[in-house]
PDB file of N, CA and C in Angstrom:
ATOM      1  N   UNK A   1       0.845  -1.180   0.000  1.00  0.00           N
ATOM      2  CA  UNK A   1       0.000   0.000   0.000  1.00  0.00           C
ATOM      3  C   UNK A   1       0.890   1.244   0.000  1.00  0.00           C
ATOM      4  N   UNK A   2       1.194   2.116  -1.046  1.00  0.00           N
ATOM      5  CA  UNK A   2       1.706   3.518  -0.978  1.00  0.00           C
ATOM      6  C   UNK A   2       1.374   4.503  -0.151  1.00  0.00           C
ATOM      7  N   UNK A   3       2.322   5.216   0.506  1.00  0.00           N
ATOM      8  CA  UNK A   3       1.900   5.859   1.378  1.00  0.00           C
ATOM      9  C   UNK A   3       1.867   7.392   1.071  1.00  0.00           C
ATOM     10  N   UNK A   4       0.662   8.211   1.031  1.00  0.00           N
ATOM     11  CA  UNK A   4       0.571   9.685   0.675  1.00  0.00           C
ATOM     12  C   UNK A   4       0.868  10.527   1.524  1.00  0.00           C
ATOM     13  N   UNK A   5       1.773  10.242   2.685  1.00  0.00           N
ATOM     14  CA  UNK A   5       2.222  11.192   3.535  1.00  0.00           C
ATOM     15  C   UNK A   5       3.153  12.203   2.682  1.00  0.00           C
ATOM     16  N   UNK A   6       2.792  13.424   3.443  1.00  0.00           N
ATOM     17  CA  UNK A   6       3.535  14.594   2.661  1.00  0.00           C
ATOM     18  C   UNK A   6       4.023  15.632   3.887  1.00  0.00           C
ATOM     19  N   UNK A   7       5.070  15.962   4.182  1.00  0.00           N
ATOM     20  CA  UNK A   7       5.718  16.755   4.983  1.00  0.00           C
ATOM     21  C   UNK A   7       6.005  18.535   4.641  1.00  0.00           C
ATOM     22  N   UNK A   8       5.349  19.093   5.139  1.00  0.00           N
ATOM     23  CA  UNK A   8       6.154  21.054   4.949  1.00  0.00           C
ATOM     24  C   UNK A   8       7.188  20.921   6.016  1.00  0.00           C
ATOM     25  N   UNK A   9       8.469  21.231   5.603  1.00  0.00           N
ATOM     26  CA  UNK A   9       9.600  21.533   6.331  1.00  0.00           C
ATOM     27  C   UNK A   9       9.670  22.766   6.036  1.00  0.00           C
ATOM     28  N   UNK A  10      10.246  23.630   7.285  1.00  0.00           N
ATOM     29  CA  UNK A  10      10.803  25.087   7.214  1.00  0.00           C
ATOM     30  C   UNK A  10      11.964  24.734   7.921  1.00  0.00           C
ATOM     31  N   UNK A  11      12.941  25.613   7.271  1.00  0.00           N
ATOM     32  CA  UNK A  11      14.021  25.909   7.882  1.00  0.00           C
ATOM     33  C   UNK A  11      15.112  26.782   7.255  1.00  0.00           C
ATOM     34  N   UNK A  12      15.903  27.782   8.496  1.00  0.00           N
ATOM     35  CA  UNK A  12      16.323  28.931   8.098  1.00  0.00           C
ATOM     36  C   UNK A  12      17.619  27.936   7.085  1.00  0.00           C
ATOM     37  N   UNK A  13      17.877  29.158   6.026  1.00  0.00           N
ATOM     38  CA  UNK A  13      19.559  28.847   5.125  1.00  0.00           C
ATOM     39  C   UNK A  13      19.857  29.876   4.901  1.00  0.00           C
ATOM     40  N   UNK A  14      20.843  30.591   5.011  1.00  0.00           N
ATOM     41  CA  UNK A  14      21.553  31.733   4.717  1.00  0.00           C
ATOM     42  C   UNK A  14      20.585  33.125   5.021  1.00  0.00           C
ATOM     43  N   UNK A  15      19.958  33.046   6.241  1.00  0.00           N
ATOM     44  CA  UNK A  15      19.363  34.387   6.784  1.00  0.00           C
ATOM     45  C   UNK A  15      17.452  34.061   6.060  1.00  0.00           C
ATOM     46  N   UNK A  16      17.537  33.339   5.294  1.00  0.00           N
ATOM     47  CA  UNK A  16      15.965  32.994   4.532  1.00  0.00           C
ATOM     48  C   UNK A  16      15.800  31.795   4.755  1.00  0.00           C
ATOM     49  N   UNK A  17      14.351  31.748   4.947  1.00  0.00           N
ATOM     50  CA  UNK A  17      13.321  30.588   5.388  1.00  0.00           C
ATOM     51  C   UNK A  17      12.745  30.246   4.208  1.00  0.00           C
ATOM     52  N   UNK A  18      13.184  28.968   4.375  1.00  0.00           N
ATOM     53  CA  UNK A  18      13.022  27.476   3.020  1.00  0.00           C
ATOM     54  C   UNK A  18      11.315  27.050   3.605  1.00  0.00           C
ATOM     55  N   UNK A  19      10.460  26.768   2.701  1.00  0.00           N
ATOM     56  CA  UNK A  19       9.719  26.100   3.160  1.00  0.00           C
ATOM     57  C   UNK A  19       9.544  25.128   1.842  1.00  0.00           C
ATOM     58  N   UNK A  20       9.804  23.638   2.125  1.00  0.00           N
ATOM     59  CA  UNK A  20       9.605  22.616   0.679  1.00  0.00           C
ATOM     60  C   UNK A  20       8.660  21.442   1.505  1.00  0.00           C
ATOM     61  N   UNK A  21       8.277  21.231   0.485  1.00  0.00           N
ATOM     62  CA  UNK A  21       7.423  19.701   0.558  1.00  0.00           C
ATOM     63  C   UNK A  21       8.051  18.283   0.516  1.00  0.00           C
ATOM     64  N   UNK A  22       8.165  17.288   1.268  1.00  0.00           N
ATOM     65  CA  UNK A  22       8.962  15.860   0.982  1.00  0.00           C
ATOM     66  C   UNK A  22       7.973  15.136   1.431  1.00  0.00           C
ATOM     67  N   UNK A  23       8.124  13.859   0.971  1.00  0.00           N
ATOM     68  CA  UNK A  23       7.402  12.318   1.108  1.00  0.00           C
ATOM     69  C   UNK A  23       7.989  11.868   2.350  1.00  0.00           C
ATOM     70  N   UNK A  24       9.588  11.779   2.123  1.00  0.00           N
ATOM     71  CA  UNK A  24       9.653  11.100   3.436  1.00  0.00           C
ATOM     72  C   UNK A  24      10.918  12.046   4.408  1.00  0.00           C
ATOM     73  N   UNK A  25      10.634  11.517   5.747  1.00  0.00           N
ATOM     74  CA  UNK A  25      11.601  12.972   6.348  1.00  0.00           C
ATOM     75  C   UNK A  25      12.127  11.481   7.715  1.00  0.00           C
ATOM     76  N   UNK A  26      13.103  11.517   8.324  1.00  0.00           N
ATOM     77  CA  UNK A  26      13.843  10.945   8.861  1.00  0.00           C
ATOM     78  C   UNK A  26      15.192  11.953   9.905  1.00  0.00           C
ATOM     79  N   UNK A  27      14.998  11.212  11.366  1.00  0.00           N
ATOM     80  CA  UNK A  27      16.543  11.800  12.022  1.00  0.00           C
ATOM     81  C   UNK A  27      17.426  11.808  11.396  1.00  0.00           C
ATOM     82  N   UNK A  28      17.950  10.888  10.275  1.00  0.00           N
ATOM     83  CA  UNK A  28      19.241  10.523   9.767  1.00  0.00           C
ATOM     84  C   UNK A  28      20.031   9.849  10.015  1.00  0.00           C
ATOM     85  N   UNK A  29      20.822   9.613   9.218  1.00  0.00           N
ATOM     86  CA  UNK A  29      22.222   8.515   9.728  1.00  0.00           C
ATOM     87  C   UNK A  29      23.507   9.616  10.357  1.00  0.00           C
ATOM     88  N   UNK A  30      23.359  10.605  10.144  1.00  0.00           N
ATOM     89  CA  UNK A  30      24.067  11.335  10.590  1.00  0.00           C
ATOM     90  C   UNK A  30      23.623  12.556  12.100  1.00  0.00           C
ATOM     91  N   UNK A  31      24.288  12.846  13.040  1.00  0.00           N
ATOM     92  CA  UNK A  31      24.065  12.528  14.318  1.00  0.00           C
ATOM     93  C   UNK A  31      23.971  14.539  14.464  1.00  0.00           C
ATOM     94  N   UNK A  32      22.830  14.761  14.290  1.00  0.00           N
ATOM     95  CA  UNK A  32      22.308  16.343  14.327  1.00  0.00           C
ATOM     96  C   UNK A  32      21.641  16.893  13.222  1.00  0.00           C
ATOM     97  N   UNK A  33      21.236  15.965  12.197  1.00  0.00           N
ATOM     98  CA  UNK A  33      20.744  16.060  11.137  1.00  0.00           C
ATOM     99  C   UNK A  33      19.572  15.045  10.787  1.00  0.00           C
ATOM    100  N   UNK A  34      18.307  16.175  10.467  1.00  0.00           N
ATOM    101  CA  UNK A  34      16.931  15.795   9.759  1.00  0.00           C
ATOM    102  C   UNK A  34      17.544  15.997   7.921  1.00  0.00           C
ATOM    103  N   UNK A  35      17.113  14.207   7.848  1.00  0.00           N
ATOM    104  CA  UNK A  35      17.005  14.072   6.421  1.00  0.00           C
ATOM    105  C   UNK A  35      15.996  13.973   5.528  1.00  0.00           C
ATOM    106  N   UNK A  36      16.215  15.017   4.762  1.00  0.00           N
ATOM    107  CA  UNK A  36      14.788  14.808   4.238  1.00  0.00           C
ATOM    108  C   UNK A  36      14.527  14.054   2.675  1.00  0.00           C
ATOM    109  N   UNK A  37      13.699  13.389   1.713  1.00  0.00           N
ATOM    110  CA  UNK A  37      13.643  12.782   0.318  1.00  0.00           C
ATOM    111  C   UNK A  37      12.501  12.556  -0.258  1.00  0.00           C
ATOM    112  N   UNK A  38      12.745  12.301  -1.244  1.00  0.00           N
ATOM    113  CA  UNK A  38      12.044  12.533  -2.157  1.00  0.00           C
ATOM    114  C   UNK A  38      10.658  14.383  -2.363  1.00  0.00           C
ATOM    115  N   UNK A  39      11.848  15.434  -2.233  1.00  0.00           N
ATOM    116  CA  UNK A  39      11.182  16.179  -2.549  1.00  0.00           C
ATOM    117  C   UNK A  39       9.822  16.473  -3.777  1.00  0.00           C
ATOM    118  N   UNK A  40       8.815  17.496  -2.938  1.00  0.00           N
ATOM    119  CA  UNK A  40       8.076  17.134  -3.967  1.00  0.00           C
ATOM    120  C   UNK A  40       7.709  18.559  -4.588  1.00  0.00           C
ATOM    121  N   UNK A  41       7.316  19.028  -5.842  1.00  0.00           N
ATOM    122  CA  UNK A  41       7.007  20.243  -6.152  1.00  0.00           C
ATOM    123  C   UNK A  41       5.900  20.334  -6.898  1.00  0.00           C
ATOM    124  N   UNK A  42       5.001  21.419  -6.991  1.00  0.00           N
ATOM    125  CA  UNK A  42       4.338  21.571  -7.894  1.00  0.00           C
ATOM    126  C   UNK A  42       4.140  21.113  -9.149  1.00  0.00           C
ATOM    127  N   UNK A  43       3.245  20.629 -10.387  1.00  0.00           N
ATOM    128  CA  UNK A  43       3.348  20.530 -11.552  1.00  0.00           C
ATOM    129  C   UNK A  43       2.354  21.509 -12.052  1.00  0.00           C
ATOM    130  N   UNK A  44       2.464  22.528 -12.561  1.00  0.00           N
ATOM    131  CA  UNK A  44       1.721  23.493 -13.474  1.00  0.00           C
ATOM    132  C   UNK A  44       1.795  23.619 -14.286  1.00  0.00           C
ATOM    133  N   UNK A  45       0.863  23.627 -14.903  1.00  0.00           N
ATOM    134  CA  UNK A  45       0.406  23.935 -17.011  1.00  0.00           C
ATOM    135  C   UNK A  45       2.000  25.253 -16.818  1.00  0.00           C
ATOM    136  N   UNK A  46       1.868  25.201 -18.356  1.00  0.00           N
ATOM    137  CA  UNK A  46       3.175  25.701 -18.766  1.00  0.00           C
ATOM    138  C   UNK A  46       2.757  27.591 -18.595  1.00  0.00           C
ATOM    139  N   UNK A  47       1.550  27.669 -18.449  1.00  0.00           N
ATOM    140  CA  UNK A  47       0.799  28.948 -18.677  1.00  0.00           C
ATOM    141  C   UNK A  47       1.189  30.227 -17.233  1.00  0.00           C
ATOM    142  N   UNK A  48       1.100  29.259 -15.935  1.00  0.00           N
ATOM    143  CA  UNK A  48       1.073  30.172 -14.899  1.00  0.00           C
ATOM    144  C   UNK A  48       2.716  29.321 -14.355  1.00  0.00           C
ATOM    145  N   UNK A  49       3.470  30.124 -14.448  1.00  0.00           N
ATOM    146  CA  UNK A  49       4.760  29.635 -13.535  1.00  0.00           C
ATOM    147  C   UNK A  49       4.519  30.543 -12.056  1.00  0.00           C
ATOM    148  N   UNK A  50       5.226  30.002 -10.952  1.00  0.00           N
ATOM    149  CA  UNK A  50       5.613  30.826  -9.477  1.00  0.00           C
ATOM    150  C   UNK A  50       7.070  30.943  -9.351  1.00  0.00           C
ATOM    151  N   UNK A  51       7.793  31.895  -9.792  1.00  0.00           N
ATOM    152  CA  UNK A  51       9.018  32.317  -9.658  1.00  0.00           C
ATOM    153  C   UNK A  51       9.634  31.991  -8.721  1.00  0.00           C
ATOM    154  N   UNK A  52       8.614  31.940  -7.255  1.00  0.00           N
ATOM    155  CA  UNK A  52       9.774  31.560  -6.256  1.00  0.00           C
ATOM    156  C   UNK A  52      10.063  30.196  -6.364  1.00  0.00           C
ATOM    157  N   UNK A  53       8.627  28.798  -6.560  1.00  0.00           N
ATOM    158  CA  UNK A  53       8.926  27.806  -6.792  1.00  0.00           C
ATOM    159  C   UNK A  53       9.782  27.257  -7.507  1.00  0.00           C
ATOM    160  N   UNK A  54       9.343  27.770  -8.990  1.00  0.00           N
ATOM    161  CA  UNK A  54      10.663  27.919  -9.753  1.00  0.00           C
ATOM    162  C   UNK A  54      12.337  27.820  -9.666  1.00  0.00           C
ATOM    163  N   UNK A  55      12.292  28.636  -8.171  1.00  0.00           N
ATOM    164  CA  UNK A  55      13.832  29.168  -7.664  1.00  0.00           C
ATOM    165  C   UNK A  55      13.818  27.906  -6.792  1.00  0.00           C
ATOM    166  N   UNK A  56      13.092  27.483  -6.443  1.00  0.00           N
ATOM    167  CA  UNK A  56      13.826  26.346  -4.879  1.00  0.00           C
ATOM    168  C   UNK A  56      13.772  25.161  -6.171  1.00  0.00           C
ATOM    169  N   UNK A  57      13.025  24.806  -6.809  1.00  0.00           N
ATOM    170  CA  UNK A  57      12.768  23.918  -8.421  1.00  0.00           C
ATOM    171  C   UNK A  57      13.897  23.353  -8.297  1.00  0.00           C
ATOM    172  N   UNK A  58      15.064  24.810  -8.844  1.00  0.00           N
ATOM    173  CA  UNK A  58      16.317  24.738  -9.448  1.00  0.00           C
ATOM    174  C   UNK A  58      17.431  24.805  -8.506  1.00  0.00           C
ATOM    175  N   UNK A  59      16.940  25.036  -7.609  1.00  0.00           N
ATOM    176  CA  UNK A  59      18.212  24.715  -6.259  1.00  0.00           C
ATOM    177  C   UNK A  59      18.311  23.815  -5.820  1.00  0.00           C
ATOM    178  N   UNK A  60      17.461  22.688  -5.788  1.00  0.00           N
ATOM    179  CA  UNK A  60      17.011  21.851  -5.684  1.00  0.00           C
ATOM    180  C   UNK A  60      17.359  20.151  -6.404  1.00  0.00           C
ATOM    181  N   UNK A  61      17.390  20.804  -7.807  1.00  0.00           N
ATOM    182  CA  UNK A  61      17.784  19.957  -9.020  1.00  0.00           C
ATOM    183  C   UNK A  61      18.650  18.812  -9.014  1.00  0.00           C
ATOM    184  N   UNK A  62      18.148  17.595  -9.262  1.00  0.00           N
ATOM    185  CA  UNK A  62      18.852  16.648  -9.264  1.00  0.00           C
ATOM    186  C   UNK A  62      19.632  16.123  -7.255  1.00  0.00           C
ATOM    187  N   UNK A  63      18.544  16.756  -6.830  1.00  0.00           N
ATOM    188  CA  UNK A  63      19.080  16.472  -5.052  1.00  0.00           C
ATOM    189  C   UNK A  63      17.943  15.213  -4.684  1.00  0.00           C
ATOM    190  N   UNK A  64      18.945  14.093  -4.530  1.00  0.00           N
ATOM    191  CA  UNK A  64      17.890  12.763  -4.230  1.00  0.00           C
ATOM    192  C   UNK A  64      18.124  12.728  -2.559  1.00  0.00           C
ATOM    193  N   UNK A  65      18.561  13.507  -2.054  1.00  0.00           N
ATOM    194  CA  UNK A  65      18.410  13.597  -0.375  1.00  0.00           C
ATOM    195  C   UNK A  65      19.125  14.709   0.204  1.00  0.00           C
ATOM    196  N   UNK A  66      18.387  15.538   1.223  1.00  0.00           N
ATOM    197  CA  UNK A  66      19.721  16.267   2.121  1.00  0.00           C
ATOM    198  C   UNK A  66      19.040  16.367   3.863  1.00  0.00           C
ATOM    199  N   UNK A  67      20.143  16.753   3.824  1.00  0.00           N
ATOM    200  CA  UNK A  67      20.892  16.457   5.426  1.00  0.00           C
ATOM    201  C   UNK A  67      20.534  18.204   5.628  1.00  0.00           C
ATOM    202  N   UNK A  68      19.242  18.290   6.646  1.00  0.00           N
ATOM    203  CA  UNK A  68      19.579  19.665   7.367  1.00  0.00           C
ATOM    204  C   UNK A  68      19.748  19.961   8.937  1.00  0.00           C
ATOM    205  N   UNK A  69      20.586  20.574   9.474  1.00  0.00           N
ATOM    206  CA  UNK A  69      20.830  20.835  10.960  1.00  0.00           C
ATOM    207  C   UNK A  69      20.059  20.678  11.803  1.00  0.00           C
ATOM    208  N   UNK A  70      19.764  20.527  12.827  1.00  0.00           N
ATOM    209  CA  UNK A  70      18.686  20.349  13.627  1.00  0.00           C
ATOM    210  C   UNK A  70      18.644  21.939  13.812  1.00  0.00           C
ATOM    211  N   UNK A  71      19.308  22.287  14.456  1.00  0.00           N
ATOM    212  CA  UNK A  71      19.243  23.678  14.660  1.00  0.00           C
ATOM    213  C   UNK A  71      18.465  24.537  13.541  1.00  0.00           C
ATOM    214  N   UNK A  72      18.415  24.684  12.683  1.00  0.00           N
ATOM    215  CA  UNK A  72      18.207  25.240  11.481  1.00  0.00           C
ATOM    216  C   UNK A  72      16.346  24.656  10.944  1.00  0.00           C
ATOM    217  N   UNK A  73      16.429  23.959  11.155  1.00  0.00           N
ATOM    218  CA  UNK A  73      14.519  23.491  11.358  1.00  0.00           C
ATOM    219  C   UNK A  73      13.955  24.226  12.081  1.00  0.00           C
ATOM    220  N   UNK A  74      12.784  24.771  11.757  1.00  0.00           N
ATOM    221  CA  UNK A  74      11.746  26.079  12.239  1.00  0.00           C
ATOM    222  C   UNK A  74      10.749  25.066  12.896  1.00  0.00           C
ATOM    223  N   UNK A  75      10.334  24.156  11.994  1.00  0.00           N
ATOM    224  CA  UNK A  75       9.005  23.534  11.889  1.00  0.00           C
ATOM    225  C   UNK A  75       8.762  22.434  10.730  1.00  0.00           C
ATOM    226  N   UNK A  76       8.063  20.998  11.128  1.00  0.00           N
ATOM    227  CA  UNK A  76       8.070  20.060  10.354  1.00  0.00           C
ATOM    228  C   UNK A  76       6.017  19.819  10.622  1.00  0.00           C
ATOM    229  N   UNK A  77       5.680  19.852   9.384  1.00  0.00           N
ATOM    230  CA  UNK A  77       4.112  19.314   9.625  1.00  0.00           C
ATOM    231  C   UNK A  77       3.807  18.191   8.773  1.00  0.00           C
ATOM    232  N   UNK A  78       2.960  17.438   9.028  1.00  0.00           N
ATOM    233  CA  UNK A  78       2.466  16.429   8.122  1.00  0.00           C
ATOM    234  C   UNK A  78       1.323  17.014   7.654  1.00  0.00           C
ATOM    235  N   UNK A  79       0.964  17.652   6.498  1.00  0.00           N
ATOM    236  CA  UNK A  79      -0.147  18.111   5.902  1.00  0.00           C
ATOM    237  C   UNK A  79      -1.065  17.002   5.063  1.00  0.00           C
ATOM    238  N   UNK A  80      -2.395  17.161   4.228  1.00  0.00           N
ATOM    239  CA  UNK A  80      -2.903  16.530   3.428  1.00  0.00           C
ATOM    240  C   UNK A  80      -2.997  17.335   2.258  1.00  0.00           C
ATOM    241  N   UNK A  81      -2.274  18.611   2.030  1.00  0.00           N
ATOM    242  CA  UNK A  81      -2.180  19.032   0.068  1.00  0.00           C
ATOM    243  C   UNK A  81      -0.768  19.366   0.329  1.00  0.00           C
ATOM    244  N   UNK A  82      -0.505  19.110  -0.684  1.00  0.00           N
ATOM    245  CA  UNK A  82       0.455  20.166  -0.528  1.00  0.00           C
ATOM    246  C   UNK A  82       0.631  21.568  -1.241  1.00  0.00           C
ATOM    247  N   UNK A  83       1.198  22.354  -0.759  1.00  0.00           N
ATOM    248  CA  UNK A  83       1.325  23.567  -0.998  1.00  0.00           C
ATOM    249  C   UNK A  83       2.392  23.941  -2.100  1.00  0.00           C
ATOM    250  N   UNK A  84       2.709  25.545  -2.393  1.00  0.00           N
ATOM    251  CA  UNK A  84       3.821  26.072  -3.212  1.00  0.00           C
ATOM    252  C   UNK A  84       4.812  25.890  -2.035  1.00  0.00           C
ATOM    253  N   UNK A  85       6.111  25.711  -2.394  1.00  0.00           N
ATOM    254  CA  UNK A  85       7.269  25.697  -2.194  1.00  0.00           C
ATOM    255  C   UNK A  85       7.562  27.631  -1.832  1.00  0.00           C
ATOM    256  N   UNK A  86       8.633  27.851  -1.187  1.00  0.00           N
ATOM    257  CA  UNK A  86       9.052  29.103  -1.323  1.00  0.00           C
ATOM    258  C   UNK A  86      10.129  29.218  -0.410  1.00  0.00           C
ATOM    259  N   UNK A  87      10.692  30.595  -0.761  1.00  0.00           N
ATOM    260  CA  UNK A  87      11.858  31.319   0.213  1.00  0.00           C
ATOM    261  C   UNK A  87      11.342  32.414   0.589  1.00  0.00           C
ATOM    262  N   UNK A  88      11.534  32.583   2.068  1.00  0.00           N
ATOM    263  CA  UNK A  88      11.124  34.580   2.537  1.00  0.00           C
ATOM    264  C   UNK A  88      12.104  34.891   3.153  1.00  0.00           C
ATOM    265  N   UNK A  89      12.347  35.647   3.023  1.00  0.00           N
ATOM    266  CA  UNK A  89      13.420  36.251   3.886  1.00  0.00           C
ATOM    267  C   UNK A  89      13.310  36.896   5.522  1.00  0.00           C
ATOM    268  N   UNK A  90      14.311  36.482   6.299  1.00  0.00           N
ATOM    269  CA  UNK A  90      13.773  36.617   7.579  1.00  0.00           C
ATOM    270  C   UNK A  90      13.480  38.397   7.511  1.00  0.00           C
ATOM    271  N   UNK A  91      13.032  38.073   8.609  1.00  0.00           N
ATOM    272  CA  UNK A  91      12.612  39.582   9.176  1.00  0.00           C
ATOM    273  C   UNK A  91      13.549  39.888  10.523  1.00  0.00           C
ATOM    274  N   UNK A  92      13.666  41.121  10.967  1.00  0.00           N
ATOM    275  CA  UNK A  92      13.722  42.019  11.949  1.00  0.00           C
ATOM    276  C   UNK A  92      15.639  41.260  12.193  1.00  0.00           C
ATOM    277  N   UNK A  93      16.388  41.528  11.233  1.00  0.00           N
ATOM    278  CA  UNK A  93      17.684  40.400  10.700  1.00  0.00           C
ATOM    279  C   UNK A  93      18.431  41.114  12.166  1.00  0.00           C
ATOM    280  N   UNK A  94      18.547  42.473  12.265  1.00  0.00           N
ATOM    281  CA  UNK A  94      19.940  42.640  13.519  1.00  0.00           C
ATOM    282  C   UNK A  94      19.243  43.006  15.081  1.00  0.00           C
ATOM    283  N   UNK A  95      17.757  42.481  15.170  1.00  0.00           N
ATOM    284  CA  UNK A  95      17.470  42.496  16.559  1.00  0.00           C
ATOM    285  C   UNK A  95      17.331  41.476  17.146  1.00  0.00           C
ATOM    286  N   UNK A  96      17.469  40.242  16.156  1.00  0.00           N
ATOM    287  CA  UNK A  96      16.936  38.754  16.661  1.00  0.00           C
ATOM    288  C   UNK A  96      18.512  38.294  17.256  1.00  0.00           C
ATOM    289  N   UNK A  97      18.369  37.735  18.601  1.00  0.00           N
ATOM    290  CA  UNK A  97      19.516  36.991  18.894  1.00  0.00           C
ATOM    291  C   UNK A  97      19.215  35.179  18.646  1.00  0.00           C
ATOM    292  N   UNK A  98      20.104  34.847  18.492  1.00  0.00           N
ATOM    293  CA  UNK A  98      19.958  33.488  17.722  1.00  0.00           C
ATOM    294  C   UNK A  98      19.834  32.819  19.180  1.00  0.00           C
ATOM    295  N   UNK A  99      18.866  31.762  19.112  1.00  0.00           N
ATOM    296  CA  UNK A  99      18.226  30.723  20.410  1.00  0.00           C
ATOM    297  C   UNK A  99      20.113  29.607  20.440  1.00  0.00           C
ATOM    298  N   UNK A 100      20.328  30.173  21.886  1.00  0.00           N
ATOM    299  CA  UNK A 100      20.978  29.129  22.043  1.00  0.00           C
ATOM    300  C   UNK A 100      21.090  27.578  21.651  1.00  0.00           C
ATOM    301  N   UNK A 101      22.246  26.721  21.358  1.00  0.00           N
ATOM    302  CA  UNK A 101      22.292  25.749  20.425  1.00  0.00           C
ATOM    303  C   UNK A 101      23.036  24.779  21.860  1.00  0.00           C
ATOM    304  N   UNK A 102      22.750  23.272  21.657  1.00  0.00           N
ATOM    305  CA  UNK A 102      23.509  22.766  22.512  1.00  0.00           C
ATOM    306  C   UNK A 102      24.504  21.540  21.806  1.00  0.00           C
ATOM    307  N   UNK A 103      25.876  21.872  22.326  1.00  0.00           N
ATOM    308  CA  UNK A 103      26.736  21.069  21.425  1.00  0.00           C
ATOM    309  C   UNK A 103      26.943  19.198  21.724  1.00  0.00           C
ATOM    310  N   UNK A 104      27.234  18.593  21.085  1.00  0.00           N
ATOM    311  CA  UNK A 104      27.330  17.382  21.749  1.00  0.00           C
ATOM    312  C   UNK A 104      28.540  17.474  22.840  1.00  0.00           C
ATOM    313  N   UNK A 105      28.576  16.509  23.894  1.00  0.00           N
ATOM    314  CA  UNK A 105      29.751  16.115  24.186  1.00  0.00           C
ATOM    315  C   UNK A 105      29.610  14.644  24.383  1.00  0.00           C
ATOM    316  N   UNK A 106      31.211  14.424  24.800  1.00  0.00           N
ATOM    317  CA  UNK A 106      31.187  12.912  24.681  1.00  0.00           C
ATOM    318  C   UNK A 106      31.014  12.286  26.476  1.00  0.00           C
ATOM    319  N   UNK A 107      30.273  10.800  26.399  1.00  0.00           N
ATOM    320  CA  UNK A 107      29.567  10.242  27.381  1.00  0.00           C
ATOM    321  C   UNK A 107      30.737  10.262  28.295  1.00  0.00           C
ATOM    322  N   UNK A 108      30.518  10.266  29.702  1.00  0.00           N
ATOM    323  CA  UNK A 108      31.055  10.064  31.291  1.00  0.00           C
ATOM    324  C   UNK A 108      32.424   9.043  30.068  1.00  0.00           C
ATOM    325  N   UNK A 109      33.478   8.942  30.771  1.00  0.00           N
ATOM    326  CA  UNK A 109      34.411   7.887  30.331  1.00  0.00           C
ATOM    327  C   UNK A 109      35.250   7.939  29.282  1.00  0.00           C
ATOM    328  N   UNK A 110      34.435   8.899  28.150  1.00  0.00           N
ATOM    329  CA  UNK A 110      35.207   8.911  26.348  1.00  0.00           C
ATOM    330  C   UNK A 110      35.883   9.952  26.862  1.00  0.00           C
ATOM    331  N   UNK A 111      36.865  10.306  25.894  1.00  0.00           N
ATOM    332  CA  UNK A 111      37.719  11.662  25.956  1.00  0.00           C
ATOM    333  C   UNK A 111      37.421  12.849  25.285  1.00  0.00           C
ATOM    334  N   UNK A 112      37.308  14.048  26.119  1.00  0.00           N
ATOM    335  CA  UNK A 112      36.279  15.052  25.770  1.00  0.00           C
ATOM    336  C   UNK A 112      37.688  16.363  25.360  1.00  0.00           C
ATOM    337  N   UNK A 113      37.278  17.209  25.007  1.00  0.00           N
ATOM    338  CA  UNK A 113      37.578  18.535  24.889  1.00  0.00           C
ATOM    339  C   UNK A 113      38.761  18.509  25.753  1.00  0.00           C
ATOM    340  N   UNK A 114      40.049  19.030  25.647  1.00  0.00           N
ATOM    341  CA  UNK A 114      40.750  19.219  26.765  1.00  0.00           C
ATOM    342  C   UNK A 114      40.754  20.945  26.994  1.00  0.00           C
ATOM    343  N   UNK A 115      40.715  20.597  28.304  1.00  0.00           N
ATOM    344  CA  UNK A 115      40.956  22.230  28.890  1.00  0.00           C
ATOM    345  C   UNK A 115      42.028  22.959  29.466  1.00  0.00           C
TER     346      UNK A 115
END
């Protein structure tokens, strides 16, 4: 049975907020990173294009998976349509202080950071 789950991910990249559509979304194999695949985009008659879609389309291109930060995820929903794709640009850029991040360290016993 195929499954029609469809995911909106947001998340900040270079000061602008990504918001794309994927099928399937996963922690990852890699250890601070949401992976996301099989992106999905719009198909529109050749008549009405969306420029911004367009733009994530082609940034996009030929990407059969990526790896984004945990940190860097706004928000993950499981919707039932999906929507346009887009980029906005953050707002209010030199009053926002960035939400503290917490780094790994290594367990009681491993060898950590020297001080």
């Amino acid at each position: 049975m195929a499954s029609n789950h469809i995911f909106k991910i947001m998340f900040v990249n270079q000061g602008k907020v990504y918001e794309v559509y994927a099928r399937k979304i996963s922690h990852g194999s890699l250890l601070g990173f949401v992976e996301i695949e099989e992106l999905v985009f719009g198909e529109r008659s050749g008549l009405v294009l969306d420029p911004g879609e367009e733009r994530i389309k082609a940034e996009f291109a030929g990407v059969k998976r990526s790896f984004l930060p945990v940190q860097s995820v706004v928000r993950i929903d499981e919707v039932r349509k999906q929507g346009v794709s887009k980029i906005v640009a953050l707002e209010g850029g030199g009053n926002v202080t960035p939400f503290p991040t917490a780094h790994y360290s290594a367990p009681a016993g491993e060898p950590g950071p020297k001080k």
